[in-house]
PDB file of N, CA and C in Angstrom:
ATOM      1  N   UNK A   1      -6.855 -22.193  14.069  1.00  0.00           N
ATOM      2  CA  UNK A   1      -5.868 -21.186  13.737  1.00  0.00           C
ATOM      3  C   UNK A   1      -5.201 -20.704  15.014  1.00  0.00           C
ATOM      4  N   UNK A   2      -3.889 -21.187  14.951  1.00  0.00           N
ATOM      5  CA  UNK A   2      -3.315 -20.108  15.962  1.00  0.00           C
ATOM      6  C   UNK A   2      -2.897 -18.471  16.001  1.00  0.00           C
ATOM      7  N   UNK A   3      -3.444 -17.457  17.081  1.00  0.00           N
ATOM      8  CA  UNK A   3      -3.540 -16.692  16.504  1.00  0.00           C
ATOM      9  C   UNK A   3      -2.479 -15.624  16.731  1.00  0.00           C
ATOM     10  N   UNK A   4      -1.264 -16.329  17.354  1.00  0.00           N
ATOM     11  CA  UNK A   4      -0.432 -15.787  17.321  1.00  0.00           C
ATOM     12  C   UNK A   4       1.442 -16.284  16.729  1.00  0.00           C
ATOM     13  N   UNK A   5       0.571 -16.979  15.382  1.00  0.00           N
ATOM     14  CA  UNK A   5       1.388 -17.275  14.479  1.00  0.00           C
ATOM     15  C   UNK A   5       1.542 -15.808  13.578  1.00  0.00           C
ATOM     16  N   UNK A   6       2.690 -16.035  13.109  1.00  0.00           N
ATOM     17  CA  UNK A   6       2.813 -14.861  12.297  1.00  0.00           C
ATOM     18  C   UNK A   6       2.037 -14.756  10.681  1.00  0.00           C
ATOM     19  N   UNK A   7       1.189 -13.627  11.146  1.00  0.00           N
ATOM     20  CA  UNK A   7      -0.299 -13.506   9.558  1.00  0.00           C
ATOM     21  C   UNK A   7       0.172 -13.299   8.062  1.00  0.00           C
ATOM     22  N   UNK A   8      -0.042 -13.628   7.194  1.00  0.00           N
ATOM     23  CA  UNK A   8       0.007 -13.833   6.185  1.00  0.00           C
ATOM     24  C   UNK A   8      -0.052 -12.002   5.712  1.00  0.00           C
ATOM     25  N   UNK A   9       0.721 -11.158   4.640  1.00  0.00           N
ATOM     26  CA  UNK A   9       1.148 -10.393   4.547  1.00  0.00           C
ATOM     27  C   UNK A   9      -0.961  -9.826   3.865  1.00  0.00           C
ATOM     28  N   UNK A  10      -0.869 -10.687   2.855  1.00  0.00           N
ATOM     29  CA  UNK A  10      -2.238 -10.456   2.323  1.00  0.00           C
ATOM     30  C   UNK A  10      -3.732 -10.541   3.362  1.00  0.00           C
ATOM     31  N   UNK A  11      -3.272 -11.266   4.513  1.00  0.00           N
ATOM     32  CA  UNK A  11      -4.327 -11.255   5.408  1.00  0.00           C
ATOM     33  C   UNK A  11      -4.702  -9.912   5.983  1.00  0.00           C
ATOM     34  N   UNK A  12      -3.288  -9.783   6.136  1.00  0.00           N
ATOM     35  CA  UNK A  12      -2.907  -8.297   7.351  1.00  0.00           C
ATOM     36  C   UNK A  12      -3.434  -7.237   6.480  1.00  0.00           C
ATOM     37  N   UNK A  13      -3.473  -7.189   5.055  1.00  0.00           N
ATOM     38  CA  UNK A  13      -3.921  -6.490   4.008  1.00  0.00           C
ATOM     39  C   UNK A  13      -5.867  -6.299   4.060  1.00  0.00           C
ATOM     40  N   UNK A  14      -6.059  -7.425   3.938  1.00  0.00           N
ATOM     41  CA  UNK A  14      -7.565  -7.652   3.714  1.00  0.00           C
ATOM     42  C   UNK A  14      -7.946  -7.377   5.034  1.00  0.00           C
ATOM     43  N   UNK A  15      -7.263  -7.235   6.595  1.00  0.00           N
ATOM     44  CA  UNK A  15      -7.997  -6.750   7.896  1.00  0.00           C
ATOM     45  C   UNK A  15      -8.208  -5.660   7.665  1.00  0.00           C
ATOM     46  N   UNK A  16      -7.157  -4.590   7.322  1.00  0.00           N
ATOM     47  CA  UNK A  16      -6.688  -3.391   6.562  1.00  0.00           C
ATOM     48  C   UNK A  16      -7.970  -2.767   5.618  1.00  0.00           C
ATOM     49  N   UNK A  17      -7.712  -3.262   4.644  1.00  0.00           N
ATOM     50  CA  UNK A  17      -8.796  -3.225   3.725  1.00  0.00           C
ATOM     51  C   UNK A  17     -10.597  -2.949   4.704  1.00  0.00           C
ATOM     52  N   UNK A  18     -10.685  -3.688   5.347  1.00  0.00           N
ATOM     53  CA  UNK A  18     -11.715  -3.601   5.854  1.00  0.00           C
ATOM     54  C   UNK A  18     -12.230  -2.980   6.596  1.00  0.00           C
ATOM     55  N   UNK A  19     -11.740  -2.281   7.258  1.00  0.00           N
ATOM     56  CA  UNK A  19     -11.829  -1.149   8.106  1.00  0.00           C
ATOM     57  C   UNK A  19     -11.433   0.083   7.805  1.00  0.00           C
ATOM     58  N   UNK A  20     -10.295   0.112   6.897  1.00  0.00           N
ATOM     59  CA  UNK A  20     -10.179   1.820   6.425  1.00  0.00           C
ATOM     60  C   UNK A  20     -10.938   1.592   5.149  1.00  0.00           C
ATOM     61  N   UNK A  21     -11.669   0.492   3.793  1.00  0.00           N
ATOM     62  CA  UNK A  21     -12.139   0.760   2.824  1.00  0.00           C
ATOM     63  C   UNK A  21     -13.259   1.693   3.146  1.00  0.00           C
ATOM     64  N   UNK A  22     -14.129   0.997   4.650  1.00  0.00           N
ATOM     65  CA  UNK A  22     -15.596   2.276   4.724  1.00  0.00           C
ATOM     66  C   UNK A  22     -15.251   3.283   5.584  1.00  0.00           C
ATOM     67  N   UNK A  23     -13.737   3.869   5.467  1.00  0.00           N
ATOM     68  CA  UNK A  23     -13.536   5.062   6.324  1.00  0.00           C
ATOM     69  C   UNK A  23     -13.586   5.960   5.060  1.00  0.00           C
ATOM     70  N   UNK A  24     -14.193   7.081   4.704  1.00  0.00           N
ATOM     71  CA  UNK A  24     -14.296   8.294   4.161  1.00  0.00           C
ATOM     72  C   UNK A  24     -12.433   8.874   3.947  1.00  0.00           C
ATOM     73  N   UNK A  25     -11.909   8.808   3.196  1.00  0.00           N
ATOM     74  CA  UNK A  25     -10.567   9.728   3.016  1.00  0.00           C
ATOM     75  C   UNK A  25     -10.770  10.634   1.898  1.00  0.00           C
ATOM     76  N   UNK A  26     -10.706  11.572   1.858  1.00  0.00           N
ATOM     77  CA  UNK A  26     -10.558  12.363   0.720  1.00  0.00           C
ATOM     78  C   UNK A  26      -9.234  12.626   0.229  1.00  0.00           C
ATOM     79  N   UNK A  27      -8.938  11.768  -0.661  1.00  0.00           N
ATOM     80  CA  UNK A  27      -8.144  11.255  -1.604  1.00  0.00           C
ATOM     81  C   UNK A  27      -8.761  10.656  -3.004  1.00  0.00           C
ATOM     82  N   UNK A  28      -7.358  10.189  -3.728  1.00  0.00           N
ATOM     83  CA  UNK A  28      -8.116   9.693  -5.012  1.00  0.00           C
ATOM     84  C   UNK A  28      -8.193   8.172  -4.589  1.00  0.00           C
ATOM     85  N   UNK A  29      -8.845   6.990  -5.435  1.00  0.00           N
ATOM     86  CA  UNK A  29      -8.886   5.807  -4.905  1.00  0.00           C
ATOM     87  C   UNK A  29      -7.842   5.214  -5.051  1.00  0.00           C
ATOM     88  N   UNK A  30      -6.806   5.586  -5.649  1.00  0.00           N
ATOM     89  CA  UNK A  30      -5.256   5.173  -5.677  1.00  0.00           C
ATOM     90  C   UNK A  30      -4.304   5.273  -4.331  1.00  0.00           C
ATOM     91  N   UNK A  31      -4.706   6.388  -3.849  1.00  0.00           N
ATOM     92  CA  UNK A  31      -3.636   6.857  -2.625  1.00  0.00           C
ATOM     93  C   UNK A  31      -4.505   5.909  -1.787  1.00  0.00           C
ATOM     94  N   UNK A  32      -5.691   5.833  -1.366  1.00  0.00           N
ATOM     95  CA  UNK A  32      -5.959   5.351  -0.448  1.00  0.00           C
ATOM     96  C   UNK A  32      -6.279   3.913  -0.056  1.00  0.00           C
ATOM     97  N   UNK A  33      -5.730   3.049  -1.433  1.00  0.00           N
ATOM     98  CA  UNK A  33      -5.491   1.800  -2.000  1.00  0.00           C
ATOM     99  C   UNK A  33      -3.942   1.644  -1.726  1.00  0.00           C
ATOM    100  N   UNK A  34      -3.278   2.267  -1.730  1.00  0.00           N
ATOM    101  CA  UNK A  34      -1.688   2.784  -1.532  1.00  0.00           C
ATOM    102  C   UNK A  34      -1.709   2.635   0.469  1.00  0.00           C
ATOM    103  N   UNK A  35      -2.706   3.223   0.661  1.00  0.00           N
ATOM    104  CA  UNK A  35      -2.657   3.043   2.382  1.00  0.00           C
ATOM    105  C   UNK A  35      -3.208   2.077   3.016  1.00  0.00           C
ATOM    106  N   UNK A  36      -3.980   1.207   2.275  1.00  0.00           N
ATOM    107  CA  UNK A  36      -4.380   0.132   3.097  1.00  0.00           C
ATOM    108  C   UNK A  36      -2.955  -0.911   2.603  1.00  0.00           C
ATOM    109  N   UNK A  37      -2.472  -0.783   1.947  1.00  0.00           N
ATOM    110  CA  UNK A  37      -1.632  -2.377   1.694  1.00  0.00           C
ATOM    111  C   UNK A  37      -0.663  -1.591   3.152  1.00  0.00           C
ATOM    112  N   UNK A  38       0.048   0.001   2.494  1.00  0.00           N
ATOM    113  CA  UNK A  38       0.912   0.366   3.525  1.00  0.00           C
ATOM    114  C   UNK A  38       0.665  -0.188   4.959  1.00  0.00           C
ATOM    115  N   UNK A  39      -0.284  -0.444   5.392  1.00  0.00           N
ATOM    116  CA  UNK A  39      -0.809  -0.501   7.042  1.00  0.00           C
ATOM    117  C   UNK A  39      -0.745  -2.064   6.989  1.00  0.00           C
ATOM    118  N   UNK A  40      -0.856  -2.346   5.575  1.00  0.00           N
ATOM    119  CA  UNK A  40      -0.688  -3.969   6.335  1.00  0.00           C
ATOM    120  C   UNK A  40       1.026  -4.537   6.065  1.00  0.00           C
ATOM    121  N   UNK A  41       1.436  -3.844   5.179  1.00  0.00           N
ATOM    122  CA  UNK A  41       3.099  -4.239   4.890  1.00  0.00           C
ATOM    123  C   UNK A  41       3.896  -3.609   6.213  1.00  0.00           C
ATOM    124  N   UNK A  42       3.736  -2.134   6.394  1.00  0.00           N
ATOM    125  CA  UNK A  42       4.213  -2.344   7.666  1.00  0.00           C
ATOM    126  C   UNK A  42       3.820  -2.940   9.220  1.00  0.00           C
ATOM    127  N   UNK A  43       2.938  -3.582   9.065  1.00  0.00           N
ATOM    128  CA  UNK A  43       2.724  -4.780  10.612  1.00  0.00           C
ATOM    129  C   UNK A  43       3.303  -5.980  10.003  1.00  0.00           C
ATOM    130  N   UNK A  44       3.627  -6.223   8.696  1.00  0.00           N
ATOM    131  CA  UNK A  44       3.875  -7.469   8.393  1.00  0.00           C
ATOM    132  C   UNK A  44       5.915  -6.928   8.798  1.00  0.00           C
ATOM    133  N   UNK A  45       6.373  -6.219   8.377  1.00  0.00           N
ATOM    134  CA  UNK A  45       7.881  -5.457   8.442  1.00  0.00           C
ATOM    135  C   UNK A  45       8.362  -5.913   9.881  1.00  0.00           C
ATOM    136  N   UNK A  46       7.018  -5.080  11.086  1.00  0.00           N
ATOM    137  CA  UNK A  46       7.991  -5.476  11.888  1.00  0.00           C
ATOM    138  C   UNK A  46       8.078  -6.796  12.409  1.00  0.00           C
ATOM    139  N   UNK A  47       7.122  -7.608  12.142  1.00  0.00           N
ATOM    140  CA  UNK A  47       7.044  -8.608  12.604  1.00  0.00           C
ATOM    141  C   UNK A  47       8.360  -9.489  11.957  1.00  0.00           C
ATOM    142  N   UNK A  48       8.566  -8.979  11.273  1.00  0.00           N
ATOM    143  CA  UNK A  48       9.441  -9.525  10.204  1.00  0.00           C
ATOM    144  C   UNK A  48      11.082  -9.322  10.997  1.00  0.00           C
ATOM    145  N   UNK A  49      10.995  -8.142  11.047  1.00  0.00           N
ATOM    146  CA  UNK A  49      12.323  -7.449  11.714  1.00  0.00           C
ATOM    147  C   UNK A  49      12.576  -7.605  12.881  1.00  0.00           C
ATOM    148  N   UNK A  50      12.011  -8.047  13.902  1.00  0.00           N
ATOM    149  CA  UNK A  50      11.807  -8.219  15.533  1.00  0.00           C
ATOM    150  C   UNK A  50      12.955  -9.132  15.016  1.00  0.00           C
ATOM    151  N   UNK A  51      12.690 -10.409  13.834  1.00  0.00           N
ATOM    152  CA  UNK A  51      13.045 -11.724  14.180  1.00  0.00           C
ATOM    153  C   UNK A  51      14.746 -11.203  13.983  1.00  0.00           C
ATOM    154  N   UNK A  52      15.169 -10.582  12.921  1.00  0.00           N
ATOM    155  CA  UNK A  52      16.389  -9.760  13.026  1.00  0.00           C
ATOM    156  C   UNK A  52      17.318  -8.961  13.717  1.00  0.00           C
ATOM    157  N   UNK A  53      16.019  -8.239  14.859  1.00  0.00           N
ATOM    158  CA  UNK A  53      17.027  -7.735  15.300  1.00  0.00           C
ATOM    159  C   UNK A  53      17.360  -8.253  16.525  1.00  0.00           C
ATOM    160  N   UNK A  54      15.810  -8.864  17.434  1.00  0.00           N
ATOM    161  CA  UNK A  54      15.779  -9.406  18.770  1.00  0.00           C
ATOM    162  C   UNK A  54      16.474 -10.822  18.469  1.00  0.00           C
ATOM    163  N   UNK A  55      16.550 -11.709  17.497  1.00  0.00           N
ATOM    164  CA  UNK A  55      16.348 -12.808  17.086  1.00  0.00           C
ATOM    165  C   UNK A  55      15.107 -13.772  18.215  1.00  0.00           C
ATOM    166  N   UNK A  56      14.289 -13.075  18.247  1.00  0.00           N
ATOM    167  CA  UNK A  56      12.993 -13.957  18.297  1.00  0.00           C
ATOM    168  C   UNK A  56      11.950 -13.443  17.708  1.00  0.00           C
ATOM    169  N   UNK A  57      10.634 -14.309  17.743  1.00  0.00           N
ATOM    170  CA  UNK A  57       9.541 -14.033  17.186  1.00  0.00           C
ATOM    171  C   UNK A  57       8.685 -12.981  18.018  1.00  0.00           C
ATOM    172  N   UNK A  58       8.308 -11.966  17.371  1.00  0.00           N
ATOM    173  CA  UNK A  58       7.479 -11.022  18.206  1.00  0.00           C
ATOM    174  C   UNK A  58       6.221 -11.499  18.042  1.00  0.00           C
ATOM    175  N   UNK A  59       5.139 -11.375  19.179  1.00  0.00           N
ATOM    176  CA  UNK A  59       3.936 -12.131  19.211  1.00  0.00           C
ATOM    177  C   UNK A  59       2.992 -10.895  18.192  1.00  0.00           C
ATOM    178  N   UNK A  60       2.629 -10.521  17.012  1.00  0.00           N
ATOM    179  CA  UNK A  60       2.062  -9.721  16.789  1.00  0.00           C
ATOM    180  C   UNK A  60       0.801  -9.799  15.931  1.00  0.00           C
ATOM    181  N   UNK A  61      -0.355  -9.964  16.429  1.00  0.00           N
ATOM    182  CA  UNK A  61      -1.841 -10.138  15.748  1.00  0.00           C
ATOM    183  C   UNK A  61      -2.468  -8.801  15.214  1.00  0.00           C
ATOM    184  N   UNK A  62      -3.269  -9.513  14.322  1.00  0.00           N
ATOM    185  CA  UNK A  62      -4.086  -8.636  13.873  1.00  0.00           C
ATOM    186  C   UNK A  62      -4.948  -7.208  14.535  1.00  0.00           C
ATOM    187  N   UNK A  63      -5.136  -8.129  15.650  1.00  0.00           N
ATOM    188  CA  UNK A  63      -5.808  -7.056  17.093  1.00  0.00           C
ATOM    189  C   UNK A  63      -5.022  -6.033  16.977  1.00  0.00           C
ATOM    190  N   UNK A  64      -3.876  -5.616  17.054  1.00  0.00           N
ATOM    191  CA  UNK A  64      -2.741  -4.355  17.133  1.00  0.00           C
ATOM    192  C   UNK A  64      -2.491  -3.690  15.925  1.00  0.00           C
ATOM    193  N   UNK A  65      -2.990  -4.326  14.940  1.00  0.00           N
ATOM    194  CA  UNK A  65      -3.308  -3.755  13.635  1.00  0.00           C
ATOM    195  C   UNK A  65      -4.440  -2.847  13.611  1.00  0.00           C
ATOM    196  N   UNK A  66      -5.641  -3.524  14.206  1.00  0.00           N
ATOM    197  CA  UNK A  66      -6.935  -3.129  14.165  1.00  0.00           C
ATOM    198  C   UNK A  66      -7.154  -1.755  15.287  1.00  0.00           C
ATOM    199  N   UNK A  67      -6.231  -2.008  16.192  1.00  0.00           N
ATOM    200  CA  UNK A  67      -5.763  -0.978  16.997  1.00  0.00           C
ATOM    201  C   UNK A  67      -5.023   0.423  16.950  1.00  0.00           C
ATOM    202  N   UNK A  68      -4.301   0.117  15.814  1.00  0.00           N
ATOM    203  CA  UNK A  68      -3.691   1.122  14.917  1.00  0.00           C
ATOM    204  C   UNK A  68      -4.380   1.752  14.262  1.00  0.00           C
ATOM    205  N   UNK A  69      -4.866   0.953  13.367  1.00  0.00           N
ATOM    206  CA  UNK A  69      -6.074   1.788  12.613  1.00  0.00           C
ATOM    207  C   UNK A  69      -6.952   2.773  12.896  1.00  0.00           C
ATOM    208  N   UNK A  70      -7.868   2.480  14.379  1.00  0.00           N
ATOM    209  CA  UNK A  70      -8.909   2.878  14.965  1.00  0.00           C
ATOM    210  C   UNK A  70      -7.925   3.802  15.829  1.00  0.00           C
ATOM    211  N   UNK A  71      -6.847   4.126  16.096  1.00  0.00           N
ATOM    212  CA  UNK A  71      -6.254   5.085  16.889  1.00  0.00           C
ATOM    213  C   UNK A  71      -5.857   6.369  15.726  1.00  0.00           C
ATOM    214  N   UNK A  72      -5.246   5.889  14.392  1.00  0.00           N
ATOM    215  CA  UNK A  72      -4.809   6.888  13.299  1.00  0.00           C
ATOM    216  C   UNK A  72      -6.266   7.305  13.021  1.00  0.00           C
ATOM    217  N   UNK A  73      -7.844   6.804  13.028  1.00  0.00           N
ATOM    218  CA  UNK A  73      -8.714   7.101  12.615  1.00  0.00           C
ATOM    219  C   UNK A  73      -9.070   8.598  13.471  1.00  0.00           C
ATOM    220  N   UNK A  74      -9.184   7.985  14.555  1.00  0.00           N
ATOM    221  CA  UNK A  74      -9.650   9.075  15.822  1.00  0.00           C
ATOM    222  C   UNK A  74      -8.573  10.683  15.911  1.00  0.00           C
ATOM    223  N   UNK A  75      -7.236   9.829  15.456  1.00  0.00           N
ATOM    224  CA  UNK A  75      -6.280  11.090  15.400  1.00  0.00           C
ATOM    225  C   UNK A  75      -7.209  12.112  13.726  1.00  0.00           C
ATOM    226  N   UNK A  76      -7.337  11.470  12.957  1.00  0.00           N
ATOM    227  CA  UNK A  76      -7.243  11.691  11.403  1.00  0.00           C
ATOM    228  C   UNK A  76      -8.986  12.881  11.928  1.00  0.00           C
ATOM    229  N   UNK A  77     -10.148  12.268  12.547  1.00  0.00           N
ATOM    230  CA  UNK A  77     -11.321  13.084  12.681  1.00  0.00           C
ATOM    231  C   UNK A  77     -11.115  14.259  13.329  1.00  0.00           C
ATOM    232  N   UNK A  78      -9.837  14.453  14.289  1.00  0.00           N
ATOM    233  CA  UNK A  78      -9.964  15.512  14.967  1.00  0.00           C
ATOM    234  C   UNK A  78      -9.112  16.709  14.378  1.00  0.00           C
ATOM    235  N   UNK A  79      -8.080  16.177  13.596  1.00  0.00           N
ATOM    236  CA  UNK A  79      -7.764  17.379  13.027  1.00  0.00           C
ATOM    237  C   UNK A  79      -8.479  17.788  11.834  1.00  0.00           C
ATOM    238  N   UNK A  80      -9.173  16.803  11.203  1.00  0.00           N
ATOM    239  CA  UNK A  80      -9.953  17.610   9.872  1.00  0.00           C
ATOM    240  C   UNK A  80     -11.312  18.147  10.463  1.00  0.00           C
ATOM    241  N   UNK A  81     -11.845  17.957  11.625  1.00  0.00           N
ATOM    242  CA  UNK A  81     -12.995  18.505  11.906  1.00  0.00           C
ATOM    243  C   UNK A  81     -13.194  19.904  12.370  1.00  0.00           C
TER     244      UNK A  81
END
């Protein structure tokens, strides 16, 4: 696998999935089923849009996804704590 081919929209979903499913949100299981696709549709967007607006391919992996996540997480503990 190369891993800086551009990821499959459902992949970027299921990285998603996996890391915020065992994060605690207090929400209903709808909204927070609503936020994992969100986190993976928008990394899939810009990757999408780079090619539009830069007209090239932006190099963008999963890693910067997973990076996102774990940064909105750390933001998300400190204000509810």
């Amino acid at each position: 696998m190369d891993w800086f081919q551009r990821w499959p929209k459902d992949a970027l979903i299921a990285v998603s999935s996996h890391f915020l499913g065992q994060y605690h949100i207090v929400s209903e299981d709808e909204t927070k089923k609503q936020l994992i696709e969100m986190m993976g549709t928008v990394h899939d967007g810009v990757a999408e849009n780079c090619t539009v607006y830069f007209q090239r391919f932006d190099y963008k992996c999963p890693g910067s996804l997973i990076i996102v996540i774990f940064v909105k997480s750390i933001f998300v503990f400190f204000i509810f704590q």
